[in-house]
C-alpha atoms as a PDB file:
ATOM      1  CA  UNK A   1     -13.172  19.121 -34.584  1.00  0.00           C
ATOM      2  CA  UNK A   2     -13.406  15.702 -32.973  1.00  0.00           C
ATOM      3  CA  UNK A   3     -14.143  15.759 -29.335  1.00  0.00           C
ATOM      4  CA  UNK A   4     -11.205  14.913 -26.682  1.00  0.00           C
ATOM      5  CA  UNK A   5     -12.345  11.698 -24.769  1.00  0.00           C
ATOM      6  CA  UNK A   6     -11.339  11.784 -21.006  1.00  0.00           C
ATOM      7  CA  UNK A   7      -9.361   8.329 -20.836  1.00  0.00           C
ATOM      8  CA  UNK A   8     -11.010   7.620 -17.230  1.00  0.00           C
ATOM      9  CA  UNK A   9     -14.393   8.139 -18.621  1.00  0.00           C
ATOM     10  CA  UNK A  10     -13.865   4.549 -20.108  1.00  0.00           C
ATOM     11  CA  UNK A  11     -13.957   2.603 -17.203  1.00  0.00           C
ATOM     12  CA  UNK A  12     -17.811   2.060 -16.529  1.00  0.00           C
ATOM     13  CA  UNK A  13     -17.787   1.252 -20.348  1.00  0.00           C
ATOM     14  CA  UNK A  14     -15.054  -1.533 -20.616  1.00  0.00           C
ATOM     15  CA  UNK A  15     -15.899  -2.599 -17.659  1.00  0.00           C
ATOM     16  CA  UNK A  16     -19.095  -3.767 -19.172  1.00  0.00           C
ATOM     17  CA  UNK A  17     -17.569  -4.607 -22.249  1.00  0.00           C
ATOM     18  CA  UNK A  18     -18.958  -1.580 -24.307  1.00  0.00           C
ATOM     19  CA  UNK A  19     -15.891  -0.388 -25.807  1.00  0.00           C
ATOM     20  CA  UNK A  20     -14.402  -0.890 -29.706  1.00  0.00           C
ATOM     21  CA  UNK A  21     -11.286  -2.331 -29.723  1.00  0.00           C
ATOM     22  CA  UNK A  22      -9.119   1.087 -30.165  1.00  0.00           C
ATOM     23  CA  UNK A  23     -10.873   2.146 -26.932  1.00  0.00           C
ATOM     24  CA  UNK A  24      -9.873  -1.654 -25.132  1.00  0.00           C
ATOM     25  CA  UNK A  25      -6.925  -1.342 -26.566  1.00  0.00           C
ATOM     26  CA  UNK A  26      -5.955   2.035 -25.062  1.00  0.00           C
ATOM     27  CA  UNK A  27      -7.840   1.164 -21.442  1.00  0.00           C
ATOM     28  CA  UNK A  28      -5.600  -1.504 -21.175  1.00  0.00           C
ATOM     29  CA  UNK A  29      -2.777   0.531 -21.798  1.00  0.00           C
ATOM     30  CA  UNK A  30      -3.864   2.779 -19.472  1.00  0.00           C
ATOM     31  CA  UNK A  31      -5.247   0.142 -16.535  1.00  0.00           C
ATOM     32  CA  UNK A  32      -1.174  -0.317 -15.808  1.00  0.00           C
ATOM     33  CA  UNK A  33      -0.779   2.997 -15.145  1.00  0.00           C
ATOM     34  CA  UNK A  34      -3.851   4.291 -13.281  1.00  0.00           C
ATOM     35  CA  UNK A  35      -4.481   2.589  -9.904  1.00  0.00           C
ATOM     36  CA  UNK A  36      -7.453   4.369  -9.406  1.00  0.00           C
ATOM     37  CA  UNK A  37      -9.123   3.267 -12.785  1.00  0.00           C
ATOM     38  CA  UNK A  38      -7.975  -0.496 -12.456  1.00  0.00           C
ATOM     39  CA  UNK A  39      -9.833  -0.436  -8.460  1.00  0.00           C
ATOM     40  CA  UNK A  40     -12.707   0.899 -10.227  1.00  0.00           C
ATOM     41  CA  UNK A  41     -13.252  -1.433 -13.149  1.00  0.00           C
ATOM     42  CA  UNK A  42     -12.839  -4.184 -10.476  1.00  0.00           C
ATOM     43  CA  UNK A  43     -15.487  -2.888  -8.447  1.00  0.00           C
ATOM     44  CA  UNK A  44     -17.894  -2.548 -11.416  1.00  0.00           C
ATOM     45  CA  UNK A  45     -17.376  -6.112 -12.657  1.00  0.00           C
ATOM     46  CA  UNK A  46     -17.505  -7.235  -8.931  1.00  0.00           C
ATOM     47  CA  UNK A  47     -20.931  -5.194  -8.317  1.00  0.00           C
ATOM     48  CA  UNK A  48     -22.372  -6.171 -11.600  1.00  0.00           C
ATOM     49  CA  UNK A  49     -21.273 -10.261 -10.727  1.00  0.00           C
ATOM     50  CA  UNK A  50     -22.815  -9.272  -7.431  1.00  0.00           C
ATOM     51  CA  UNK A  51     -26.212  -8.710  -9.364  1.00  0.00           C
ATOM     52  CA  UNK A  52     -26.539 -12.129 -10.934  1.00  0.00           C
ATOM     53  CA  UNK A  53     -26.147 -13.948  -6.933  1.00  0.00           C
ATOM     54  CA  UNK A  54     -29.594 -15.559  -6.239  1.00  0.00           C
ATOM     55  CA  UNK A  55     -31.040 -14.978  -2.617  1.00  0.00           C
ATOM     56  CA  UNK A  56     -33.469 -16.753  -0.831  1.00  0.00           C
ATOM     57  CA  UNK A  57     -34.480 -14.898   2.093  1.00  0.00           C
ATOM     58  CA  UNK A  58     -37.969 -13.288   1.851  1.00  0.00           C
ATOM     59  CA  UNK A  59     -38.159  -9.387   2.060  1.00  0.00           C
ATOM     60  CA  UNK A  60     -39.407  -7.740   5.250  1.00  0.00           C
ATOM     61  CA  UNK A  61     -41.974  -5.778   5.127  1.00  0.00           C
ATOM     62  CA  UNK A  62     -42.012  -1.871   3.880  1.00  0.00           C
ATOM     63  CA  UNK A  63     -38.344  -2.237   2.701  1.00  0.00           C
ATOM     64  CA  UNK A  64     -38.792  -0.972  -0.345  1.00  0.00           C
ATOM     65  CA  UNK A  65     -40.447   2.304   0.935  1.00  0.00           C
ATOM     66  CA  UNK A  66     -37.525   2.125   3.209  1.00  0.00           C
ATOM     67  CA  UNK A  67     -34.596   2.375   0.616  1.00  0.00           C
ATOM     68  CA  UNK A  68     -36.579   4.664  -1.732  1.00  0.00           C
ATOM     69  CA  UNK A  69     -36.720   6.861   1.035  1.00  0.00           C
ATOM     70  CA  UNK A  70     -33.396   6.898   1.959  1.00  0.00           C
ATOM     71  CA  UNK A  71     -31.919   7.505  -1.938  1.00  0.00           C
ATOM     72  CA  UNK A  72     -34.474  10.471  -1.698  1.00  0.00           C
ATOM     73  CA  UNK A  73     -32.330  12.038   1.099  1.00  0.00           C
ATOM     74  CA  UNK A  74     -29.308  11.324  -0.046  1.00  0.00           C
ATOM     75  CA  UNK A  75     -27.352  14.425  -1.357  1.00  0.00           C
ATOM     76  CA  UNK A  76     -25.459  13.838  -4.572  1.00  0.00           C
ATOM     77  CA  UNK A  77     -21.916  15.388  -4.415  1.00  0.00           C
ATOM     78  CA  UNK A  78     -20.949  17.928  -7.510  1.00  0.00           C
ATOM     79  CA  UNK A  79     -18.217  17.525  -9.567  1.00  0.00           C
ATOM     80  CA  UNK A  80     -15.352  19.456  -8.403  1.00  0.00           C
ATOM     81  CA  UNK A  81     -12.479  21.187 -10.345  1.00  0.00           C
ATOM     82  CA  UNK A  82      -8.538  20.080 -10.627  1.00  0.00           C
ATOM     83  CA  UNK A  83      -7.273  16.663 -10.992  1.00  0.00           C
ATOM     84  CA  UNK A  84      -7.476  15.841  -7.764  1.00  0.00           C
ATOM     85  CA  UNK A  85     -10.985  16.880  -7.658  1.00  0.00           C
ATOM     86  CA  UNK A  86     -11.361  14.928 -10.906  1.00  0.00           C
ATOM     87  CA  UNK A  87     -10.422  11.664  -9.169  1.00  0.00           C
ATOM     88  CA  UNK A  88     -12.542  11.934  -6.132  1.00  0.00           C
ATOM     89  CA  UNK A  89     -15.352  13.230  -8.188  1.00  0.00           C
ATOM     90  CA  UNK A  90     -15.021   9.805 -10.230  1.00  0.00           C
ATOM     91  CA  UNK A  91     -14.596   7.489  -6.884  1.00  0.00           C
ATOM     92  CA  UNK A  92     -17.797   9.301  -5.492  1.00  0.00           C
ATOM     93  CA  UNK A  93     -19.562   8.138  -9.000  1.00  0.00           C
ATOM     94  CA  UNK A  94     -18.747   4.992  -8.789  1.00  0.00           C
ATOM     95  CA  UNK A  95     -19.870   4.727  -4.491  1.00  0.00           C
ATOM     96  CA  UNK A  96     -23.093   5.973  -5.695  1.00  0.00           C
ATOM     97  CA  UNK A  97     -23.289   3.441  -8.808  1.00  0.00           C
ATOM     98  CA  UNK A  98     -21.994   0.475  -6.446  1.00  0.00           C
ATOM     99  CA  UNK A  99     -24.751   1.466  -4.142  1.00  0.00           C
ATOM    100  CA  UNK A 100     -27.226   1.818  -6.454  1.00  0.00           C
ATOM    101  CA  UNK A 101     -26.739  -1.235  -7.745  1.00  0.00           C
ATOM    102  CA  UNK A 102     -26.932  -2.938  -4.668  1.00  0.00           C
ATOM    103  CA  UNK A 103     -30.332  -1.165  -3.376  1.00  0.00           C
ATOM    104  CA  UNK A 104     -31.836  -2.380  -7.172  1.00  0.00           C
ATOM    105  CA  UNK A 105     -30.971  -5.869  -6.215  1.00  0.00           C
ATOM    106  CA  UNK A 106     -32.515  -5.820  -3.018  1.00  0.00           C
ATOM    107  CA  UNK A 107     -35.536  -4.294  -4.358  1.00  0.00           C
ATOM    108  CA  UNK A 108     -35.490  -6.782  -6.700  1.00  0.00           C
ATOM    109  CA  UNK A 109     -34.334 -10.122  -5.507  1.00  0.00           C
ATOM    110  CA  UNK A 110     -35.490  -9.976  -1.742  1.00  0.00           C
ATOM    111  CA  UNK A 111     -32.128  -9.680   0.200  1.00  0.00           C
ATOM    112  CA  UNK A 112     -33.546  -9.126   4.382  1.00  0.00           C
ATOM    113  CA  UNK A 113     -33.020  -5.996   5.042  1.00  0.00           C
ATOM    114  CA  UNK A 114     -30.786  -7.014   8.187  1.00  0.00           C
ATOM    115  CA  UNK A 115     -28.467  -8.692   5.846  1.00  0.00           C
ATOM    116  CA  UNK A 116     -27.613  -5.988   3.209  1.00  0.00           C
ATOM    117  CA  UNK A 117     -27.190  -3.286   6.548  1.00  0.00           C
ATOM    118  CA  UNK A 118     -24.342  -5.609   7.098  1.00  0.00           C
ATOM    119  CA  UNK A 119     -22.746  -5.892   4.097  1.00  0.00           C
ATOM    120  CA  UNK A 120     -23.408  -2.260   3.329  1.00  0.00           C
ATOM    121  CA  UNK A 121     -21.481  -1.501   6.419  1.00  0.00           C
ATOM    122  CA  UNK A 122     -18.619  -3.954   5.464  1.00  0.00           C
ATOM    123  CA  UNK A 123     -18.307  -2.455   1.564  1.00  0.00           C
ATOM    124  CA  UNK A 124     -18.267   1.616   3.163  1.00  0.00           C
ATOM    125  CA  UNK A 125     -15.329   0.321   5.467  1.00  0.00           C
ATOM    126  CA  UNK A 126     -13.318  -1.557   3.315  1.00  0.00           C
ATOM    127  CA  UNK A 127     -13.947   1.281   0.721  1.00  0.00           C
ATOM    128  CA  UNK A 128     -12.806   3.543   3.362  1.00  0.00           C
ATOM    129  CA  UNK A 129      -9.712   1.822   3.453  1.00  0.00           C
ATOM    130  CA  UNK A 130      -9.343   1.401  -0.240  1.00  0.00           C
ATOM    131  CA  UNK A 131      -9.128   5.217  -0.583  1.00  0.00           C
ATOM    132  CA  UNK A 132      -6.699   5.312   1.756  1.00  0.00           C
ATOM    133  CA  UNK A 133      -4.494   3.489   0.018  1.00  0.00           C
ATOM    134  CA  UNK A 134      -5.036   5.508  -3.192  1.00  0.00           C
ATOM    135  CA  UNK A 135      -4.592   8.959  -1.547  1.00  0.00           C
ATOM    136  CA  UNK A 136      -0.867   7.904   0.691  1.00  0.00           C
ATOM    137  CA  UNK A 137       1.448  10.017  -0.632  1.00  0.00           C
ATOM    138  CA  UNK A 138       3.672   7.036  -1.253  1.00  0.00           C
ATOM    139  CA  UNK A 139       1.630   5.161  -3.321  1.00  0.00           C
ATOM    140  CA  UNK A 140       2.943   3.101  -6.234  1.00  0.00           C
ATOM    141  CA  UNK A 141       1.852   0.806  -8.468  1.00  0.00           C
ATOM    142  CA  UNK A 142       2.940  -2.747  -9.300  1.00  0.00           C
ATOM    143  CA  UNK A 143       1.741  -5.565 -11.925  1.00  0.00           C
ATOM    144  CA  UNK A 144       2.473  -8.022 -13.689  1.00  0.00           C
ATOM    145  CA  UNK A 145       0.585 -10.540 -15.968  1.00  0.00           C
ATOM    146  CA  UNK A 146      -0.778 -13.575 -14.437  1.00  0.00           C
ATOM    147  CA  UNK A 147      -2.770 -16.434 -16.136  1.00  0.00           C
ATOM    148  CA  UNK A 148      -4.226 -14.652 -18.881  1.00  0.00           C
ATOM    149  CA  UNK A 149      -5.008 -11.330 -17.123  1.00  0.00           C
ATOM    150  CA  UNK A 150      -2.996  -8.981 -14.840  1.00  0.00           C
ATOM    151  CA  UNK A 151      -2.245  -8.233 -11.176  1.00  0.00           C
ATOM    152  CA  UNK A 152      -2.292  -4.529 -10.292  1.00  0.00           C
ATOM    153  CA  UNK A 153      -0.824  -3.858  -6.580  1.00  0.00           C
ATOM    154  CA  UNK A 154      -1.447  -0.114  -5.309  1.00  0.00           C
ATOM    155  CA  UNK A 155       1.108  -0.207  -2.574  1.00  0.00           C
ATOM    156  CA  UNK A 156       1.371   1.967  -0.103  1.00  0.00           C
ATOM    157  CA  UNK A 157       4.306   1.651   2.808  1.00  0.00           C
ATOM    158  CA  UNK A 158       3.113   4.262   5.483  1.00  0.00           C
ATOM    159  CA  UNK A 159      -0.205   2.768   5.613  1.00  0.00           C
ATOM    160  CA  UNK A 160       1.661  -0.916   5.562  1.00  0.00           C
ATOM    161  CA  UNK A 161      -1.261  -1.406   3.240  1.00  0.00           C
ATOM    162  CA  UNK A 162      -2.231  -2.532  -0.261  1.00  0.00           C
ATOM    163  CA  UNK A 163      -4.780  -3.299  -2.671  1.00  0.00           C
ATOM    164  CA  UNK A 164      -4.669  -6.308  -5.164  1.00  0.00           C
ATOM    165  CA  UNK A 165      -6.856  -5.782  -8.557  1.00  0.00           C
ATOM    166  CA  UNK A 166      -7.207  -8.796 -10.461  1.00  0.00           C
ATOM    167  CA  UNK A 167      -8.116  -8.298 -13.992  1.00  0.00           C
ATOM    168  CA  UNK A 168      -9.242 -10.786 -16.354  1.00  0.00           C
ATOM    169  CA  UNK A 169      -7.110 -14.413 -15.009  1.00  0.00           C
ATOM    170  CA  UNK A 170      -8.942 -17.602 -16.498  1.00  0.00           C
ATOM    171  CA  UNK A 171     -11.416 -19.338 -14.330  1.00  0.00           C
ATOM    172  CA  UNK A 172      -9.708 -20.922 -11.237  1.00  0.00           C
ATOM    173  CA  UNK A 173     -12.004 -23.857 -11.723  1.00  0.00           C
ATOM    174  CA  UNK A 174     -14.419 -25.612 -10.223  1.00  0.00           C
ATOM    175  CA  UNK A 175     -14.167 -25.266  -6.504  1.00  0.00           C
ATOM    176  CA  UNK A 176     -11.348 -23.435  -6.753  1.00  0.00           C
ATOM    177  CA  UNK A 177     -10.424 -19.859  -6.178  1.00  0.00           C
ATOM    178  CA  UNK A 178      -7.409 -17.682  -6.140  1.00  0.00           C
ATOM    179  CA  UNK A 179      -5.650 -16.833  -3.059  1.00  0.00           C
ATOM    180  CA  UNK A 180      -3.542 -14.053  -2.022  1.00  0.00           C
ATOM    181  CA  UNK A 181      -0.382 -13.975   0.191  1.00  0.00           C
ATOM    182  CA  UNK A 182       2.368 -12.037   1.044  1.00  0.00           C
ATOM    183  CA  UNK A 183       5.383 -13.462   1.740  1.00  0.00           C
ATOM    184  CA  UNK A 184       8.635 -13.423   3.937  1.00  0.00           C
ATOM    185  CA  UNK A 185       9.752 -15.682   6.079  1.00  0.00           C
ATOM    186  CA  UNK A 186       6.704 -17.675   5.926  1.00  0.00           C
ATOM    187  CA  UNK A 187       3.318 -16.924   3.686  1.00  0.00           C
ATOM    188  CA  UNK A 188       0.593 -15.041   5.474  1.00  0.00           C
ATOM    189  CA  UNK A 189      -3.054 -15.120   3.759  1.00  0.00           C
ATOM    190  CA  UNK A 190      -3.883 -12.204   2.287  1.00  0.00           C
ATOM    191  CA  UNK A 191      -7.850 -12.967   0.948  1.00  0.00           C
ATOM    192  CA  UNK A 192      -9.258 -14.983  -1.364  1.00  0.00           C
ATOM    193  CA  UNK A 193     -11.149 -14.582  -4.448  1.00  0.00           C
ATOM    194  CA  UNK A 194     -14.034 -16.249  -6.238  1.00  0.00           C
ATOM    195  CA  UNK A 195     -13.286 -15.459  -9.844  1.00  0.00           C
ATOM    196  CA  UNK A 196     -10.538 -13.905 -12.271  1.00  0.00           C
ATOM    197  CA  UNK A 197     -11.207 -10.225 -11.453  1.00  0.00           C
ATOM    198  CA  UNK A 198     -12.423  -8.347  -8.362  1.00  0.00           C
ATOM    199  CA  UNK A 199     -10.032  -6.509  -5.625  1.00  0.00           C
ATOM    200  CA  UNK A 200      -9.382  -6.999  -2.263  1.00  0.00           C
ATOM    201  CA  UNK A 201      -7.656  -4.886   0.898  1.00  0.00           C
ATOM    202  CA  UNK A 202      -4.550  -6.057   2.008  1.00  0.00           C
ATOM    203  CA  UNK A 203      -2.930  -4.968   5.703  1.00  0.00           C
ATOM    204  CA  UNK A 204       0.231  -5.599   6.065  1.00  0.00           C
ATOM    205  CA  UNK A 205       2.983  -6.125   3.569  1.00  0.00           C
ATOM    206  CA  UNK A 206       5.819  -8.396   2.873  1.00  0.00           C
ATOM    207  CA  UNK A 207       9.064  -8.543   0.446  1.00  0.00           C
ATOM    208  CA  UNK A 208       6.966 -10.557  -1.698  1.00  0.00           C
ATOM    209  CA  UNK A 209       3.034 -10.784  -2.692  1.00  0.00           C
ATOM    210  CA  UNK A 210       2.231 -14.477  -4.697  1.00  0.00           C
ATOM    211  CA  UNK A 211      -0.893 -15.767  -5.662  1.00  0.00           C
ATOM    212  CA  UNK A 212      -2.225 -19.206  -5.948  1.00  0.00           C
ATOM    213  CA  UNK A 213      -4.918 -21.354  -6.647  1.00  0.00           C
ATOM    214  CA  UNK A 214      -6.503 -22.662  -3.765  1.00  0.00           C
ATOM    215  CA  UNK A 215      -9.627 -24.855  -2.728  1.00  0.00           C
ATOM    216  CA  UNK A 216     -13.306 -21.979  -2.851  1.00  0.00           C
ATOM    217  CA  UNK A 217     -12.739 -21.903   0.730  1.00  0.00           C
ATOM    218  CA  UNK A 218      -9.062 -20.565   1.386  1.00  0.00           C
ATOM    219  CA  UNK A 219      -5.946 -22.693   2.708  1.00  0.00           C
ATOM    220  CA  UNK A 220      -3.748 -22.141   5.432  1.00  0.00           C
ATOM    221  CA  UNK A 221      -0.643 -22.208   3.615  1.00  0.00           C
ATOM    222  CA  UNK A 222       0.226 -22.165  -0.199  1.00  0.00           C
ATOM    223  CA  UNK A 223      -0.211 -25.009  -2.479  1.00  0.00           C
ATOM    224  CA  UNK A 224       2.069 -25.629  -5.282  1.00  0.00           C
ATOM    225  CA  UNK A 225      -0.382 -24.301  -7.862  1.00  0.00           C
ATOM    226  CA  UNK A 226       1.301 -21.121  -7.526  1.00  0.00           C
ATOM    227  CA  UNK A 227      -0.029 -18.617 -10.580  1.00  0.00           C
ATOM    228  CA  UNK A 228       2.965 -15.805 -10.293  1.00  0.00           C
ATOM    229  CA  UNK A 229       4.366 -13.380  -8.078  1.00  0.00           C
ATOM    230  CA  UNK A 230       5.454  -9.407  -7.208  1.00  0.00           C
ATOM    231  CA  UNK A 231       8.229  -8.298  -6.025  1.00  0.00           C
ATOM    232  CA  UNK A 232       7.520  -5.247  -3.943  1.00  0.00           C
END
């Protein structure tokens, strides 16, 4: 008897681009459904773009020793039973990976120490935030296809929160980037992103969430190259 494939499992592999096309073919089905599996193919593409960033700064001293050290005492949580155990299980996975990744690169390309604390801190908090999202009881999901890819929003009204997955849009261009908003009475900037895919926190929410293409560095108010909209 053929063995049952846990549709979830999937996501480290298409992330990377591992999958036949039956299996891409079925992710993507299943990316429009799953809010949980689209954040985490976003967050493997963005950590595994993250990897290929050259740094400059020289590495202090003992900082390898350092971060060897810590992954030694760092407990590694068990999977737990249930669905709901199932998903946080599968967030906690991907944490780990994320951080693992990160640590590798630092070992590897130099980062200062001082400078990967910091954006260790800011990735825990915004992930933080990201799971809150995902467990509100009123969550829902949103999307719609924009420039080639799609827009997922996990919206969640309590928290007055969202989070925006871009999957797969074309290249912005050169010194360009896509820009988030949400919209009522006037357009309030909701993050910017470098590339086609990655995800981003978003507090506050508006009738409408838009997204445009932008200079790298953000405007203050939308251009006219707008790529597509939600209605939330």
């Amino acid at each position: 008897m053929a063995e049952t494939v846990d549709i979830h499992a999937l996501a480290g592999a298409y992330a990377l681009d591992a999958v036949d096309d039956l299996e891409r073919a079925a992710f993507d089905r299943h990316l429009r459904e799953c809010g949980t599996c689209a954040v985490e193919v976003a967050e493997l593409r963005e950590t595994a773009s993250w990897l290929t960033h050259a740094v400059a700064e020289a590495p202090p001293p003992r900082l390898r020793e350092s971060v060897l050290a810590e992954i030694g005492r760092t407990a590694q949580e068990r999977p737990r039973r249930g669905a709901s155990g199932a998903g946080r299980s599968r967030r906690a996975r991907v944490l780990r990976w994320a951080a693992g990744a990160v640590a590798a690169a630092v070992l590897a390309a130099g980062v200062g120490v001082a400078t990967w604390t910091v954006a260790q801190q800011d990735v825990r908090r915004e992930n933080a935030w990201v799971d809150a999202v995902l467990a509100a009881p009123d969550a829902r999901l949103v999307s719609s296809e924009m420039a080639g890819g799609r827009v997922t929003l996990i919206v969640s009204p309590s928290r007055n929160a969202a989070v925006a997955v871009l999957d797969g849009l074309d290249n912005p261009g050169a010194g360009k980037a896509y820009q988030l908003w949400m919209v009522d009475d006037s357009a309030h900037n909701a993050g910017v992103l470098a590339g086609g895919t990655g995800r981003q926190y978003i507090s506050g929410l508006a009738p409408t969430f838009a997204v445009t293409v932008e200079p790298a560095s953000g405007s203050s108010s939308p251009s006219d190259t707008k790529v597509g909209q939600i209605t939330l």
